[in-house]
N, C-alpha and C. Protein backbone atom coordinates (compact mmCIF):
# COMPACT_ATOMS: atom_id res chain seq x y z
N UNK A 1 44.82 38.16 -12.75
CA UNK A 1 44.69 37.50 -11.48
C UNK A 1 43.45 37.94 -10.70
N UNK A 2 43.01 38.82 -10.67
CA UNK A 2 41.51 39.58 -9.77
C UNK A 2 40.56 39.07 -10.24
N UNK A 3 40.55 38.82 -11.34
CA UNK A 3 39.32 38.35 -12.19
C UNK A 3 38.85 36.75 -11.45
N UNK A 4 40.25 35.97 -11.54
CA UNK A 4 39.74 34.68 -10.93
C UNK A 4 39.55 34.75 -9.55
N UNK A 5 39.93 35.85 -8.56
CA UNK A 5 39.47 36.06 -7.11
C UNK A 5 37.94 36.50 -7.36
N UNK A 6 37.73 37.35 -8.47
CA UNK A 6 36.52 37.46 -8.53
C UNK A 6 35.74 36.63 -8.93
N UNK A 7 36.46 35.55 -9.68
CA UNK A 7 35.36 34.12 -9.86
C UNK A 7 35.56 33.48 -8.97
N UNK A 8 36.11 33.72 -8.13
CA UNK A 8 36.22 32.38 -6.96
C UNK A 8 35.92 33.20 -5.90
N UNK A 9 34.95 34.40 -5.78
CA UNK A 9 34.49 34.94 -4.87
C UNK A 9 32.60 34.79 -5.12
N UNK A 10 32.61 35.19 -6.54
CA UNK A 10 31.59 35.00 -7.02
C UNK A 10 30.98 33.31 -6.78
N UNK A 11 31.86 32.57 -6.87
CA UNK A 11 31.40 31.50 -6.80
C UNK A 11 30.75 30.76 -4.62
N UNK A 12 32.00 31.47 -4.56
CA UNK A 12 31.82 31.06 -2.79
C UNK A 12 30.24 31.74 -2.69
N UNK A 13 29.94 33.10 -3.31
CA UNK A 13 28.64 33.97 -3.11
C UNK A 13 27.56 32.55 -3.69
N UNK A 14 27.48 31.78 -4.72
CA UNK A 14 26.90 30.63 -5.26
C UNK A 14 26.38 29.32 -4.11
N UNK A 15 27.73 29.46 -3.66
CA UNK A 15 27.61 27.92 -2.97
C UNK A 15 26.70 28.66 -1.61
N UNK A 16 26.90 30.11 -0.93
CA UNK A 16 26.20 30.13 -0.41
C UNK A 16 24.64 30.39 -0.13
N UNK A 17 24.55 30.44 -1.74
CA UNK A 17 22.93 30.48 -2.15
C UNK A 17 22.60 29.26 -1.97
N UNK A 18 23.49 28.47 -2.19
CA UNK A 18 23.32 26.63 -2.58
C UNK A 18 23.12 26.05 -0.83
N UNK A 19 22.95 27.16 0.09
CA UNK A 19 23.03 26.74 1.12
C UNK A 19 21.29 26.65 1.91
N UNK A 20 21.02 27.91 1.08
CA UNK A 20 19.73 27.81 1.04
C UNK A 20 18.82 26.94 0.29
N UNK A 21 19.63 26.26 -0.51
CA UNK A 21 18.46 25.30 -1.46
C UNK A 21 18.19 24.26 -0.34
N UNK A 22 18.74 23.59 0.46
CA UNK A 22 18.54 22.33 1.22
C UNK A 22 16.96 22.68 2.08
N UNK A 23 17.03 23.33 2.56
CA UNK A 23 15.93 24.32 3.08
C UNK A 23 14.85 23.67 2.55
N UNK A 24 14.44 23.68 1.28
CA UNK A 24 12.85 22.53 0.71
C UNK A 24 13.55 21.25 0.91
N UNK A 25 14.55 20.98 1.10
CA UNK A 25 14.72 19.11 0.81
C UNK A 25 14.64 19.02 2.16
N UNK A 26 14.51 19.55 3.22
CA UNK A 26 14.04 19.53 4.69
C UNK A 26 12.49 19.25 4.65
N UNK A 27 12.01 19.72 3.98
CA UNK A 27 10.49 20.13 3.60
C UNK A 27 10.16 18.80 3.02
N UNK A 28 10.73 18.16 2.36
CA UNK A 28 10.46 16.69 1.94
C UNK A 28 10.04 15.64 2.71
N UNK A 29 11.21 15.53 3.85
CA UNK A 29 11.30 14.18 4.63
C UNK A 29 10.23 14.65 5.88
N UNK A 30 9.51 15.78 5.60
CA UNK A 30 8.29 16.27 6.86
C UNK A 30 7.04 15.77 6.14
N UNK A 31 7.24 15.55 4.65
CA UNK A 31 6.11 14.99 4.49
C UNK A 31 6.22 13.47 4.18
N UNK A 32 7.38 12.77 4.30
CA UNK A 32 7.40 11.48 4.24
C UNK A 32 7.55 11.41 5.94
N UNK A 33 7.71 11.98 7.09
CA UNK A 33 7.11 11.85 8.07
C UNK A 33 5.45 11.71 8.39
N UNK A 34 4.86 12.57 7.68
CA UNK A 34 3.44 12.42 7.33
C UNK A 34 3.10 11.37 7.08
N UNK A 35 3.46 10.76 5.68
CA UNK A 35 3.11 9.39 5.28
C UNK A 35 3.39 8.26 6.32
N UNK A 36 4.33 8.67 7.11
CA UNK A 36 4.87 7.53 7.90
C UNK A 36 4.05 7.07 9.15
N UNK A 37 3.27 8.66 9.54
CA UNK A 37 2.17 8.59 10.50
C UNK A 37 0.75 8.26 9.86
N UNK A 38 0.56 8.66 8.72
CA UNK A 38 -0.64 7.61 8.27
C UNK A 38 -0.42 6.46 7.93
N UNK A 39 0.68 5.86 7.71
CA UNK A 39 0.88 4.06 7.65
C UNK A 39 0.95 3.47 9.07
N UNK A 40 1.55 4.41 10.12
CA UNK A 40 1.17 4.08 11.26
C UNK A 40 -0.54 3.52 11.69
N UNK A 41 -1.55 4.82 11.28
CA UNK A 41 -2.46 4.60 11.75
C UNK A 41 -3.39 3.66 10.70
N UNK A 42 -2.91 3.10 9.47
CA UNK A 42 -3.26 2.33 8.38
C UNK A 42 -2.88 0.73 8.89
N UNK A 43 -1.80 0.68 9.65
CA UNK A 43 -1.39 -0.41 10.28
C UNK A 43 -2.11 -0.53 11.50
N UNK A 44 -2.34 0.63 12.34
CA UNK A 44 -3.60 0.08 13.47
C UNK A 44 -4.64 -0.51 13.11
N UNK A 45 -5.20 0.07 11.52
CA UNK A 45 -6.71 -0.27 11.28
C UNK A 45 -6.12 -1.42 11.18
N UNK A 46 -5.21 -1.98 10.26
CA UNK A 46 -5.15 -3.17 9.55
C UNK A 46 -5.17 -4.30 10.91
N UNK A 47 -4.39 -3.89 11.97
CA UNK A 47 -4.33 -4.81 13.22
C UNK A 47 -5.55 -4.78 13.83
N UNK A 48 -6.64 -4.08 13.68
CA UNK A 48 -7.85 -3.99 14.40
C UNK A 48 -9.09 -5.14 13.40
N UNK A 49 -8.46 -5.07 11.99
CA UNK A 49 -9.48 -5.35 10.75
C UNK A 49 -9.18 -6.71 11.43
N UNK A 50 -8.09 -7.30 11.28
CA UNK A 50 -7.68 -8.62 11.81
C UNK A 50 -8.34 -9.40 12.59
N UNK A 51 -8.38 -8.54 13.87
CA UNK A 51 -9.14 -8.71 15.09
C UNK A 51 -11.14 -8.97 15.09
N UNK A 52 -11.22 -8.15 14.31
CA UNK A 52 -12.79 -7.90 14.32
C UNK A 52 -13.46 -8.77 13.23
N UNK A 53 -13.00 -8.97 12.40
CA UNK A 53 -13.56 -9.61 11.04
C UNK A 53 -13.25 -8.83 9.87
N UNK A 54 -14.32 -8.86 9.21
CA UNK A 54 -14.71 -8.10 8.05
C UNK A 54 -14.81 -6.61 8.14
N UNK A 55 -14.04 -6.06 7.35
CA UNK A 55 -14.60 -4.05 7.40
C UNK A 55 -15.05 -3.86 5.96
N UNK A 56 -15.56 -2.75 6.08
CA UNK A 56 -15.92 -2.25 4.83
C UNK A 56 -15.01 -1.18 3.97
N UNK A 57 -14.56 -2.42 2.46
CA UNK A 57 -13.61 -1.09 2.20
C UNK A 57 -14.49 0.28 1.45
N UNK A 58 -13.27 0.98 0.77
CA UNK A 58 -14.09 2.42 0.26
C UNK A 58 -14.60 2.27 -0.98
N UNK A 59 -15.02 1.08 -1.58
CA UNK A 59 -16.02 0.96 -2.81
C UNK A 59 -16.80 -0.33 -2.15
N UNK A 60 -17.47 -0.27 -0.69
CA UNK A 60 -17.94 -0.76 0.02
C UNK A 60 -18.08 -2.19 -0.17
N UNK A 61 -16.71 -3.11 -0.54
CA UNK A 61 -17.04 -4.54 -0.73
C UNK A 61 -16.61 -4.71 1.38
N UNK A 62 -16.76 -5.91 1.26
CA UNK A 62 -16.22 -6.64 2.89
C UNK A 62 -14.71 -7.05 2.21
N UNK A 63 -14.24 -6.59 3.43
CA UNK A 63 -12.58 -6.73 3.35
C UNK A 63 -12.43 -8.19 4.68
N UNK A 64 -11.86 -9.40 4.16
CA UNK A 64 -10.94 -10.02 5.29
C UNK A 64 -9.59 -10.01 5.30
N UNK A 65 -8.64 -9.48 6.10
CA UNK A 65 -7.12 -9.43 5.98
C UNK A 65 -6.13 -10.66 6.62
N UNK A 66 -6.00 -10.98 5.17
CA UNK A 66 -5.18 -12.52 5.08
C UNK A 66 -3.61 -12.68 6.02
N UNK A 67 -3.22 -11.76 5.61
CA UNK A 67 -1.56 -11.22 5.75
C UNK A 67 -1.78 -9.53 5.75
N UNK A 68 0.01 -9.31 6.13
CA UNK A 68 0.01 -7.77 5.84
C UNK A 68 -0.83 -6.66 4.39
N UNK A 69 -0.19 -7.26 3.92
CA UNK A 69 -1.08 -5.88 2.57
C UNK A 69 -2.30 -7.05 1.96
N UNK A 70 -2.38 -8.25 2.28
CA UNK A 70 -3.27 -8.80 1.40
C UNK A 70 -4.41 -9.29 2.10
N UNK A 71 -5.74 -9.33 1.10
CA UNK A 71 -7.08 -9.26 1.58
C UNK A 71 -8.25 -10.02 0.99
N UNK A 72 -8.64 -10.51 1.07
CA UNK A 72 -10.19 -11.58 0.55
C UNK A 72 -11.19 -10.57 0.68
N UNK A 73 -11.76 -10.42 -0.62
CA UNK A 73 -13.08 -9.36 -0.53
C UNK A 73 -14.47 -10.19 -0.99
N UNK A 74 -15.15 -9.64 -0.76
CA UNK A 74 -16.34 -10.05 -1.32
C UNK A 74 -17.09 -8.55 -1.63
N UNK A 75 -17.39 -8.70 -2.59
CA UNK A 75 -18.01 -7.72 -3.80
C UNK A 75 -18.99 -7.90 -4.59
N UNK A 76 -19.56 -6.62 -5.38
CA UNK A 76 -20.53 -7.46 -6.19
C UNK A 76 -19.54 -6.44 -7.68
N UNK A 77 -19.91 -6.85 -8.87
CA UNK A 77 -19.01 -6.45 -9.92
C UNK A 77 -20.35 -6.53 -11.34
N UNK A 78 -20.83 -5.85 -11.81
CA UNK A 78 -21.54 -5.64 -12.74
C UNK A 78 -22.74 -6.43 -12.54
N UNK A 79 -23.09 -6.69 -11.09
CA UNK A 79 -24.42 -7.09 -10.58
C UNK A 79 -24.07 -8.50 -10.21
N UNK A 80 -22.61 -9.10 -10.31
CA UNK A 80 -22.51 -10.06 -9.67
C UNK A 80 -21.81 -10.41 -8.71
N UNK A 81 -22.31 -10.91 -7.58
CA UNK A 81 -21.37 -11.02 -6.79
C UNK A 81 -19.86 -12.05 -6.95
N UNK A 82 -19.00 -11.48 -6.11
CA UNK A 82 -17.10 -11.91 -6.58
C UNK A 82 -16.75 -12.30 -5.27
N UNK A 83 -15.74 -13.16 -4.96
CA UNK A 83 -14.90 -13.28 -4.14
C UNK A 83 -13.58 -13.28 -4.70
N UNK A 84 -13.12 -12.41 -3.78
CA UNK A 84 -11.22 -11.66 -4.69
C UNK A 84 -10.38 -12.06 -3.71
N UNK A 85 -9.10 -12.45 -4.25
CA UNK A 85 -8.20 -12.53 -3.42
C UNK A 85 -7.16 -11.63 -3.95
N UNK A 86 -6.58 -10.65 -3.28
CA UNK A 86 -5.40 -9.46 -3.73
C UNK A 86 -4.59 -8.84 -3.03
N UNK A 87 -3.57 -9.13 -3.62
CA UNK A 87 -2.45 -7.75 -2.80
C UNK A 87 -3.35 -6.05 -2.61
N UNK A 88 -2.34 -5.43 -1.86
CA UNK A 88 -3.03 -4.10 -1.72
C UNK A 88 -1.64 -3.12 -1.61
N UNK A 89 -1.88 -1.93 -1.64
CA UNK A 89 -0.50 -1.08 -1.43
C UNK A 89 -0.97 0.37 -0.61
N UNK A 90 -0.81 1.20 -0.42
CA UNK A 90 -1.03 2.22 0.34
C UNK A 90 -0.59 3.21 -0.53
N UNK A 91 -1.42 4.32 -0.68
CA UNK A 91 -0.91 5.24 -1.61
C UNK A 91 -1.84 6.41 -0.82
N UNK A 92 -1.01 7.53 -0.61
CA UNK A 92 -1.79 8.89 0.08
C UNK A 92 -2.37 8.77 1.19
N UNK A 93 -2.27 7.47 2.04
CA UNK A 93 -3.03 7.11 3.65
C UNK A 93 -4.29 6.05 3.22
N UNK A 94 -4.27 5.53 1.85
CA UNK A 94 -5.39 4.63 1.70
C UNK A 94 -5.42 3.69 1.32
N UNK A 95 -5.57 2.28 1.54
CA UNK A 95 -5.64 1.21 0.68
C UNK A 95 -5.97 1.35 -1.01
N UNK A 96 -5.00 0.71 -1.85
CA UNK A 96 -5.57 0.25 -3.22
C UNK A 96 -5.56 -0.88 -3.76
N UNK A 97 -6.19 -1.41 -4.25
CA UNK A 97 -6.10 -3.33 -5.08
C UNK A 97 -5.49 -2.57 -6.09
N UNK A 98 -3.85 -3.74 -6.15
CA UNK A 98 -3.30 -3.59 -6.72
C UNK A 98 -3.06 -4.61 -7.79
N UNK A 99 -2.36 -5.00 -9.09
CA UNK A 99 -2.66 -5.68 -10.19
C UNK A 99 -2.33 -7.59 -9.63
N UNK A 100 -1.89 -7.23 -8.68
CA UNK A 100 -1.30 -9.19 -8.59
C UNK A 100 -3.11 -9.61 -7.44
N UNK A 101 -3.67 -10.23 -8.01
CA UNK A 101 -5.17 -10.99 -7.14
C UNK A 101 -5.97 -12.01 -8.59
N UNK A 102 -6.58 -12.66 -7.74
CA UNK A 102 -7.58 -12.97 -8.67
C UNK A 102 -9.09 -12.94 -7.84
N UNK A 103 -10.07 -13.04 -8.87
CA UNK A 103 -11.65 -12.43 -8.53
C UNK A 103 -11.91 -13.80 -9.13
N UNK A 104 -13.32 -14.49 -8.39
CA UNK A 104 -13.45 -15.52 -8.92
C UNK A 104 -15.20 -15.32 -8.62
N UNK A 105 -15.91 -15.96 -9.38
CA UNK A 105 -17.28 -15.73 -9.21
C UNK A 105 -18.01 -16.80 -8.16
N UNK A 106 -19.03 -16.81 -8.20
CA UNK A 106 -19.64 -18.18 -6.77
C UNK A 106 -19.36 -19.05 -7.34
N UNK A 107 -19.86 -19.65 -8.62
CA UNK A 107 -19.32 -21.08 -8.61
C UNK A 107 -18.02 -21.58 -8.91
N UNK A 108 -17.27 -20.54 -9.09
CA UNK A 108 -15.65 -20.90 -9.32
C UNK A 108 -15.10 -20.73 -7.57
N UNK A 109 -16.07 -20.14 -6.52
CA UNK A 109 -15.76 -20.30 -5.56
C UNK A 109 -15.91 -21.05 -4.47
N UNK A 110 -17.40 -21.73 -4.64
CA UNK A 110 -17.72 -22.97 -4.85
C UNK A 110 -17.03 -24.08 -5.12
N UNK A 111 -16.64 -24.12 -5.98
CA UNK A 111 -15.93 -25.42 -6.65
C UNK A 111 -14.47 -25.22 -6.27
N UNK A 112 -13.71 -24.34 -5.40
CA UNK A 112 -12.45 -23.82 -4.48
C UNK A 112 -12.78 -24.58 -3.21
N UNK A 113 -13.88 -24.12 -2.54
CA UNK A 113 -14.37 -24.94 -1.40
C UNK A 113 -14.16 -26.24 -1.31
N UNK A 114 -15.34 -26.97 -2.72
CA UNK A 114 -14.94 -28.10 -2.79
C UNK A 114 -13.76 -28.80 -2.65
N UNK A 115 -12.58 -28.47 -3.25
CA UNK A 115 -11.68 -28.57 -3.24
C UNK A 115 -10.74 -28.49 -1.89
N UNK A 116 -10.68 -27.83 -1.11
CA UNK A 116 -9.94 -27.57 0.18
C UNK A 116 -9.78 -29.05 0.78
N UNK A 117 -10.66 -29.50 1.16
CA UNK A 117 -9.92 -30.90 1.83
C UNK A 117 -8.84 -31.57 1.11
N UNK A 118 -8.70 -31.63 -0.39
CA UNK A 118 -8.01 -32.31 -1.45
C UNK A 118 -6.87 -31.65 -1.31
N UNK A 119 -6.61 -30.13 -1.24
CA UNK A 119 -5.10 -29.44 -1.31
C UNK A 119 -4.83 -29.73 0.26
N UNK A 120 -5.62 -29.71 1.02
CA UNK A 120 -4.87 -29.65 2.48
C UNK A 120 -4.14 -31.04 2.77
N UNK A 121 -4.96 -32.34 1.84
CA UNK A 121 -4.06 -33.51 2.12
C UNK A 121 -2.66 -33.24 1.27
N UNK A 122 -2.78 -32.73 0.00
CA UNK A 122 -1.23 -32.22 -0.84
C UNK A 122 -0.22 -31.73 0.21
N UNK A 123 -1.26 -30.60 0.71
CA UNK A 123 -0.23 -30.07 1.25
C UNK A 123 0.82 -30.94 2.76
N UNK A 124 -0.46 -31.85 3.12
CA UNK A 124 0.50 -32.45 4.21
C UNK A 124 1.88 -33.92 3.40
N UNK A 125 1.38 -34.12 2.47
CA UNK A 125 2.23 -35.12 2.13
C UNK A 125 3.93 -33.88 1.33
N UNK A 126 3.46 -32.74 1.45
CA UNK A 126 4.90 -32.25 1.25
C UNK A 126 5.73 -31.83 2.19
């Protein structure tokens, strides 16, 4: 019989080590507080980008912001210039182009232009 008071003493001694483990998982949600204050201030830029026009992102194309995470760039790409249209995501406090966009070159952007009066009547007959 002592033996299992001593495992069930030993063990209470466990759980109160286990009391100290929470202690880093506190330490967690201080740095997803972090993140939460740089999406804060990632969402000011983004409400300011809105406002102003064009910014320059950090592989220096011109950023226009369509919607929330998504953006129209203009770039140049192995010496040619692109116009992109792409989602974006936030990772570490920074914008990234993420895999859903397409990049289209001048005359495929061009020939988009052209086009706009033709989808805008589509679009009103739906």
């Amino acid at each position: 019989m002592p033996k299992s008071k001593e495992y069930l003493s030993s063990s209470e001694s466990d759980s109160g080590s286990g009391d100290s483990e929470p202690k880093p998982k506190k330490k967690k949600p201080e740095k997803k507080e972090a993140t939460k204050e740089t999406k804060g201030k990632s969402a000011a830029k983004s409400s300011e980008e809105k406002k102003d026009g064009p910014t320059k992102g950090s592989g220096g194309e011109f950023m226009f912001q369509l919607a929330k995470m998504r953006y129209a760039t203009v770039s140049e790409f192995r010496g040619k210039a692109m116009v992109g249209i792409r989602e974006y995501y936030e990772k570490d406090g920074e914008l990234r182009p993420g895999k859903k966009g397409i990049s289209l070159s001048i005359d495929q952007w061009q020939a988009l232009k052209d086009k706009i009066s033709e989808i805008d009547d589509c679009l009103k007959q739906l």
